[in-house]
N, C-alpha and C. Protein backbone atom coordinates (compact mmCIF):
# COMPACT_ATOMS: atom_id res chain seq x y z
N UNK A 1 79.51 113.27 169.03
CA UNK A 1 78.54 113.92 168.12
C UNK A 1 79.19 114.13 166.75
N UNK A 2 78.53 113.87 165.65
CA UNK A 2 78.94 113.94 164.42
C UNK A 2 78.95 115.03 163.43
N UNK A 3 77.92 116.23 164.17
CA UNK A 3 77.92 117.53 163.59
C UNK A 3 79.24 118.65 164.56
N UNK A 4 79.29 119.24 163.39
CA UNK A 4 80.03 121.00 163.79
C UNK A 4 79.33 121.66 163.87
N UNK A 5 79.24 122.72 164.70
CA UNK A 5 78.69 124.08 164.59
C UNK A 5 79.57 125.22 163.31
N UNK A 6 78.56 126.11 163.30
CA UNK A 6 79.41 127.25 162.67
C UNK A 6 80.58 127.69 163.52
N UNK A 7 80.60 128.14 164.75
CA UNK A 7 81.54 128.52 166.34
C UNK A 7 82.55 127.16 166.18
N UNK A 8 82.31 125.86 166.00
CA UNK A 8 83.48 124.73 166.39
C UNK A 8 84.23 125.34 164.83
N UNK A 9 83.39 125.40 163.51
CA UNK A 9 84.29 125.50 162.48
C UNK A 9 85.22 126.52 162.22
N UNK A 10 84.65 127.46 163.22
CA UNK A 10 85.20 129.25 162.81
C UNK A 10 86.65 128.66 163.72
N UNK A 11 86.57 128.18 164.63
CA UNK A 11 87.53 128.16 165.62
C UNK A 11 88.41 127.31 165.39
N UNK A 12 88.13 125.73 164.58
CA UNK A 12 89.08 124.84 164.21
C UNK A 12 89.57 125.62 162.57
N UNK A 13 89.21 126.50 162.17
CA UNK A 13 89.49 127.30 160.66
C UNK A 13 90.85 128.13 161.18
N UNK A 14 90.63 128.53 162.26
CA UNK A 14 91.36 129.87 162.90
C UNK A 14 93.02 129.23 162.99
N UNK A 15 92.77 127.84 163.85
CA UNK A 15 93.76 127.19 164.46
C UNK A 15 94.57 126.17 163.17
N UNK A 16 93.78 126.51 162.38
CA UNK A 16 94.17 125.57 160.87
C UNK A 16 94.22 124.11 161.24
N UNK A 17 93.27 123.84 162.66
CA UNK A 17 93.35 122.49 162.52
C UNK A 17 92.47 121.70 162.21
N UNK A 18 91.89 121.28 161.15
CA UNK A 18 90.87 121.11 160.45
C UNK A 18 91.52 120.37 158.90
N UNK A 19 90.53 119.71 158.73
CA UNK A 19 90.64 118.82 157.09
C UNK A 19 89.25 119.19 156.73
N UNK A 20 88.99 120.11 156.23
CA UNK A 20 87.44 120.51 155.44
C UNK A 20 87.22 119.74 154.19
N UNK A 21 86.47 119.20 154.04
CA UNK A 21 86.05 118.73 152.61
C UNK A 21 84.93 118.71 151.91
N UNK A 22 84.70 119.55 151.23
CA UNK A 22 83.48 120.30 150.17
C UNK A 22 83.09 118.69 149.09
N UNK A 23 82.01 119.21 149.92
CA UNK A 23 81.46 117.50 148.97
C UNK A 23 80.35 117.58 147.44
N UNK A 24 80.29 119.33 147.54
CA UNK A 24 79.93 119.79 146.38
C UNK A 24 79.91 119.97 144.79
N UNK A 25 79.47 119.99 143.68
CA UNK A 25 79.95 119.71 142.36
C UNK A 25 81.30 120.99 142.28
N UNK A 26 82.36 120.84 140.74
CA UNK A 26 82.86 121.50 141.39
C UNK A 26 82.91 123.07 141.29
N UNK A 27 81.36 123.01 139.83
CA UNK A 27 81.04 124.25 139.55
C UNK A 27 80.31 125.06 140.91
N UNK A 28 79.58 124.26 141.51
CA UNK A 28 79.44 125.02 143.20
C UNK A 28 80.67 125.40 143.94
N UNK A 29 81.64 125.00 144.19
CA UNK A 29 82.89 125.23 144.61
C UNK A 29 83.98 126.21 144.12
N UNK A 30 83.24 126.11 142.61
CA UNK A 30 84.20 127.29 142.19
C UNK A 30 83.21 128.76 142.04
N UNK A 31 82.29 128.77 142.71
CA UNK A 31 81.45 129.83 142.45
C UNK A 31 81.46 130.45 144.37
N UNK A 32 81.75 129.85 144.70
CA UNK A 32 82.12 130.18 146.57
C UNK A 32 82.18 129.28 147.54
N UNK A 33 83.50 129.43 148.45
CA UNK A 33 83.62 128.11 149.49
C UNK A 33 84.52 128.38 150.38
N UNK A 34 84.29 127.78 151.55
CA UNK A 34 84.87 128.03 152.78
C UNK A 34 86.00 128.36 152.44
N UNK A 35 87.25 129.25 153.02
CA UNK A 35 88.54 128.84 153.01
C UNK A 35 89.03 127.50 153.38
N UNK A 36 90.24 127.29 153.10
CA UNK A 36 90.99 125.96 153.62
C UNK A 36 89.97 124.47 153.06
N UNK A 37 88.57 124.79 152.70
CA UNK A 37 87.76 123.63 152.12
C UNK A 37 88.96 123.18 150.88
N UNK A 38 88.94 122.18 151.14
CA UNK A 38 89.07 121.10 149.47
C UNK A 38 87.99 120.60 148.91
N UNK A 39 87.92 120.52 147.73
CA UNK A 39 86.78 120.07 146.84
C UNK A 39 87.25 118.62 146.55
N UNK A 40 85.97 117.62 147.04
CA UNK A 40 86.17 116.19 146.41
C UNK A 40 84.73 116.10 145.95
N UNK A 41 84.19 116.53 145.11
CA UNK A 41 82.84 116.25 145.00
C UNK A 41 82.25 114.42 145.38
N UNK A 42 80.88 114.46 146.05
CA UNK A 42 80.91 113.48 146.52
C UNK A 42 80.52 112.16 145.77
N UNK A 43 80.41 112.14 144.29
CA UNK A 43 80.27 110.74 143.68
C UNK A 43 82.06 110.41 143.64
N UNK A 44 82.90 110.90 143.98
CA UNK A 44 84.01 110.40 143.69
C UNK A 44 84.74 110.30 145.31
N UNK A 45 84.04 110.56 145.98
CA UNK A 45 84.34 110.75 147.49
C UNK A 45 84.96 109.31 148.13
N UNK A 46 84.11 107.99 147.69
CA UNK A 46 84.71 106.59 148.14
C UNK A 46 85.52 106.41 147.24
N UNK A 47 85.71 106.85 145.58
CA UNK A 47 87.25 106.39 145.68
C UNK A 47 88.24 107.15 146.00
N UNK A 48 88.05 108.44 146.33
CA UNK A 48 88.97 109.33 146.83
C UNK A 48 89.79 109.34 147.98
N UNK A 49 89.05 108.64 149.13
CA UNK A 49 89.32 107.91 150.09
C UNK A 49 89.90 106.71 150.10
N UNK A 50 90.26 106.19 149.52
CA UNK A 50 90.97 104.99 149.26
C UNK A 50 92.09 104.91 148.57
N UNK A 51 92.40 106.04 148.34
CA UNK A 51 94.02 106.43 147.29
C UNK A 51 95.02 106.44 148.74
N UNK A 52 96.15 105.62 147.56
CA UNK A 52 96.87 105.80 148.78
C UNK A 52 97.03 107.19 149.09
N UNK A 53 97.59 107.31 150.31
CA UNK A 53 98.42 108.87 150.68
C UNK A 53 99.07 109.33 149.54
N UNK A 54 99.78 109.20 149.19
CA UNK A 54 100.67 109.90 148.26
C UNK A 54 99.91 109.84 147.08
N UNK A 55 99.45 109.14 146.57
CA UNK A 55 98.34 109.77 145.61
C UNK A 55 96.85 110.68 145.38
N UNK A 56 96.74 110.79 147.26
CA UNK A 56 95.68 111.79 147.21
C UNK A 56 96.25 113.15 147.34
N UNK A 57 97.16 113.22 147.91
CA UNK A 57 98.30 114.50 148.08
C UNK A 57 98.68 115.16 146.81
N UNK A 58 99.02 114.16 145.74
CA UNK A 58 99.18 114.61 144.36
C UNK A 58 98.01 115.24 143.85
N UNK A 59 96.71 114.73 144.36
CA UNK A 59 95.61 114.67 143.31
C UNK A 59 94.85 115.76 143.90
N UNK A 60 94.80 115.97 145.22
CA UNK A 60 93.85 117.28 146.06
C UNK A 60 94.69 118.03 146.87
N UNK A 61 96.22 118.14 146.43
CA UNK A 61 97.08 119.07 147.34
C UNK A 61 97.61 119.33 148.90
N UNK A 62 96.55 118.55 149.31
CA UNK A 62 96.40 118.38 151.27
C UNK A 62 96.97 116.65 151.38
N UNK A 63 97.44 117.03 152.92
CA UNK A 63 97.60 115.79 152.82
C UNK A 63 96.77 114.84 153.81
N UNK A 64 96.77 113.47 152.81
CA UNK A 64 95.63 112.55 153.03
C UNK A 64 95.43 112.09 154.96
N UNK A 65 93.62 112.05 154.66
CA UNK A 65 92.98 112.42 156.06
C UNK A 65 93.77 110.62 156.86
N UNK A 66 93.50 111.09 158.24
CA UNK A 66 94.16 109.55 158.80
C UNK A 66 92.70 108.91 159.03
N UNK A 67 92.66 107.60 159.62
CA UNK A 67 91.63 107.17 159.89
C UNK A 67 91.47 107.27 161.62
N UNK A 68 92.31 107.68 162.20
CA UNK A 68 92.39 107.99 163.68
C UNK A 68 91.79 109.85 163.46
N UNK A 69 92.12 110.31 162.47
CA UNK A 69 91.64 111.71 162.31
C UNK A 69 90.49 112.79 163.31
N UNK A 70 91.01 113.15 164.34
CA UNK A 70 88.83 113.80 164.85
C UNK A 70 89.06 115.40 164.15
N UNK A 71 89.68 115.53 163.01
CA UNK A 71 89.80 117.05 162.68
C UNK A 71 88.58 117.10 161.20
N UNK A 72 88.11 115.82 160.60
CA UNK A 72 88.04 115.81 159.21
C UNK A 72 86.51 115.99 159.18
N UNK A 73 86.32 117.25 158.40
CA UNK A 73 84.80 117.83 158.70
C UNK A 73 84.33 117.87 157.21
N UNK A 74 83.57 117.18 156.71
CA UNK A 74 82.85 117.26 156.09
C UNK A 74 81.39 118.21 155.41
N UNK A 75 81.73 119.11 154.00
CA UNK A 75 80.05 119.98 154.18
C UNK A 75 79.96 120.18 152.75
N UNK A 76 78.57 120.48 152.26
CA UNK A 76 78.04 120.75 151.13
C UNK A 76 77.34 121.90 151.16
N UNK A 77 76.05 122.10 150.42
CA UNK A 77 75.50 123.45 150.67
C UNK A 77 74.48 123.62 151.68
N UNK A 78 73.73 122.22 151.64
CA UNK A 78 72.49 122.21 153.10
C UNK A 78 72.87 120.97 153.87
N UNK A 79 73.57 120.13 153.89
CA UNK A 79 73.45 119.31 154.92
C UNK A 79 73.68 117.67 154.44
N UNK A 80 72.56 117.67 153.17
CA UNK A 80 72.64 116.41 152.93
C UNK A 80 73.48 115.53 152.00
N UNK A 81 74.31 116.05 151.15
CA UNK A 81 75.35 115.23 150.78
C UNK A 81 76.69 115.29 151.37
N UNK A 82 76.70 116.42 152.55
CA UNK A 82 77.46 116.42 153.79
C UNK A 82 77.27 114.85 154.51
N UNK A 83 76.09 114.66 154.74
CA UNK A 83 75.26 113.32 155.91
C UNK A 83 75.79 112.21 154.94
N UNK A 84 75.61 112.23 153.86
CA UNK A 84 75.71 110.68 153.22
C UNK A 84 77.25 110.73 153.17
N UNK A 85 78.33 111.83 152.67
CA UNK A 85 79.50 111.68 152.70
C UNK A 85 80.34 111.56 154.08
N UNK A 86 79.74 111.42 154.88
CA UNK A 86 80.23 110.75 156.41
C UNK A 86 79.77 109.63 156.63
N UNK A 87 78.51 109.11 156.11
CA UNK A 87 78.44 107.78 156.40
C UNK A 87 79.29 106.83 155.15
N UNK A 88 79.78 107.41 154.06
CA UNK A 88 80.57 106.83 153.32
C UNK A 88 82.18 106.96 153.97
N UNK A 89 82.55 107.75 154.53
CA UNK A 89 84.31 107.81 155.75
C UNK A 89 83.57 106.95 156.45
N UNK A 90 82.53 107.10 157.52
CA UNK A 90 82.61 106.14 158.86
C UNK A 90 82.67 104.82 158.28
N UNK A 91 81.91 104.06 157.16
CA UNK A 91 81.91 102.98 156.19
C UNK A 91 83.73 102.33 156.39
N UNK A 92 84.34 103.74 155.62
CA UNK A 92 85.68 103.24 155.64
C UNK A 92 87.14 103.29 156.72
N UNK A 93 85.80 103.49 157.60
CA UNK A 93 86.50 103.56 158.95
C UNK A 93 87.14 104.48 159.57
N UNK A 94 86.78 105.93 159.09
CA UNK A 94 87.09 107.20 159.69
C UNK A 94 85.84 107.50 160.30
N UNK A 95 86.27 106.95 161.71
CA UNK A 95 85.13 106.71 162.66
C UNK A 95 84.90 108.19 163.44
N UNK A 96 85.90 108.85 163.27
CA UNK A 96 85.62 110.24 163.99
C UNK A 96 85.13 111.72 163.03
N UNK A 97 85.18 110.91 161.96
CA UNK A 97 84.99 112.82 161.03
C UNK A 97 83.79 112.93 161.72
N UNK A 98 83.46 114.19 160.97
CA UNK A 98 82.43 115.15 161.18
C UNK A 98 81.54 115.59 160.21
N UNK A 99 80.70 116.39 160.19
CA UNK A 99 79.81 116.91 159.32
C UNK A 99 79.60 118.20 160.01
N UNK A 100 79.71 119.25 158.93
CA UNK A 100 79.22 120.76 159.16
C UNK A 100 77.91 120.79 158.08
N UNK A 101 76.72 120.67 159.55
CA UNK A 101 75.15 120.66 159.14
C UNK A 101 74.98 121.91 158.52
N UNK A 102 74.95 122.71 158.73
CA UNK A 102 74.99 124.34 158.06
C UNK A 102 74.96 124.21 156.32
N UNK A 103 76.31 123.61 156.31
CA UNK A 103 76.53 123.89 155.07
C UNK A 103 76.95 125.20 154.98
N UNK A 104 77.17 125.27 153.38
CA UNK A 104 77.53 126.47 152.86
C UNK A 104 77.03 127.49 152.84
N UNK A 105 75.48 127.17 152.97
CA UNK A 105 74.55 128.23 153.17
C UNK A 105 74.43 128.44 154.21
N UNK A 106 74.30 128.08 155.54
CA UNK A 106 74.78 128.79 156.58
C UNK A 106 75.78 129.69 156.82
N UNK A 107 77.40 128.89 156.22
CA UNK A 107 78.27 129.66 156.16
C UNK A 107 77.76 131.17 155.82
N UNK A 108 77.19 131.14 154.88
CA UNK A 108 77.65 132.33 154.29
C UNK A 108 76.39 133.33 154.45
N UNK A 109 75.12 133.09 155.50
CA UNK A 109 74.34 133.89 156.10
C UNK A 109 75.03 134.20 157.84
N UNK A 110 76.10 133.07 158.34
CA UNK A 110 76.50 133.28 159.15
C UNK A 110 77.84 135.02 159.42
N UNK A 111 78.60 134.23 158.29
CA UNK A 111 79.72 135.60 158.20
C UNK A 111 78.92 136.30 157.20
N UNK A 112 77.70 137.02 157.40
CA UNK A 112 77.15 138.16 156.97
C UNK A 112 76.34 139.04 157.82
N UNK A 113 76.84 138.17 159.03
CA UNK A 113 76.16 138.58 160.51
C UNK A 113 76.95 139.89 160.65
């Protein structure tokens, strides 16, 4: 299955084992966002993915997702440039990421529970 729950994300957040990636502009990102999220906004998302390792490490601080990866979760604010930025990884052959359907706006009606 290609979605997260809020419960799979709270729990892979906890264990820090997770590659989050905020596919949001980055004035949305800098106005509120998951912890541990990185911001790649998603028109720059396929070439961002294609840097080598050591130049995505330089450029977004984390280090670059594998293509064997099942930790790399993908989210925006509702869902849908979450959906297209996984079919742009599975494209490049990160056949296991994920997508957190929620979004941000879930997130953040969720931890207000």
């Amino acid at each position: 299955m290609d979605v997260v729950t809020y419960s799979q994300l709270k729990n892979m957040l906890s264990k820090h084992d997770i590659q989050l990636f905020d596919v949001r502009n980055p004035d949305e990102y800098q106005a509120g966002n998951i912890p541990q999220a990185v911001n790649i906004p998603l028109d720059t998302l396929k070439d961002s993915l294609k840097l080598d390792p050591e130049l995505f490490e330089q450029k977004f601080k984390v280090r670059a997702p594998g293509k064997d990866d099942d930790n790399i979760v993908f989210h925006c604010r509702s869902g849908n440039r979450s959906f297209t930025a996984l079919s742009i990884a599975h494209q490049q052959g990160f056949s296991r990421a994920r997508h957190y359907k929620g979004g941000y706006s879930d997130w953040v009606k969720q931890q207000g529970k």
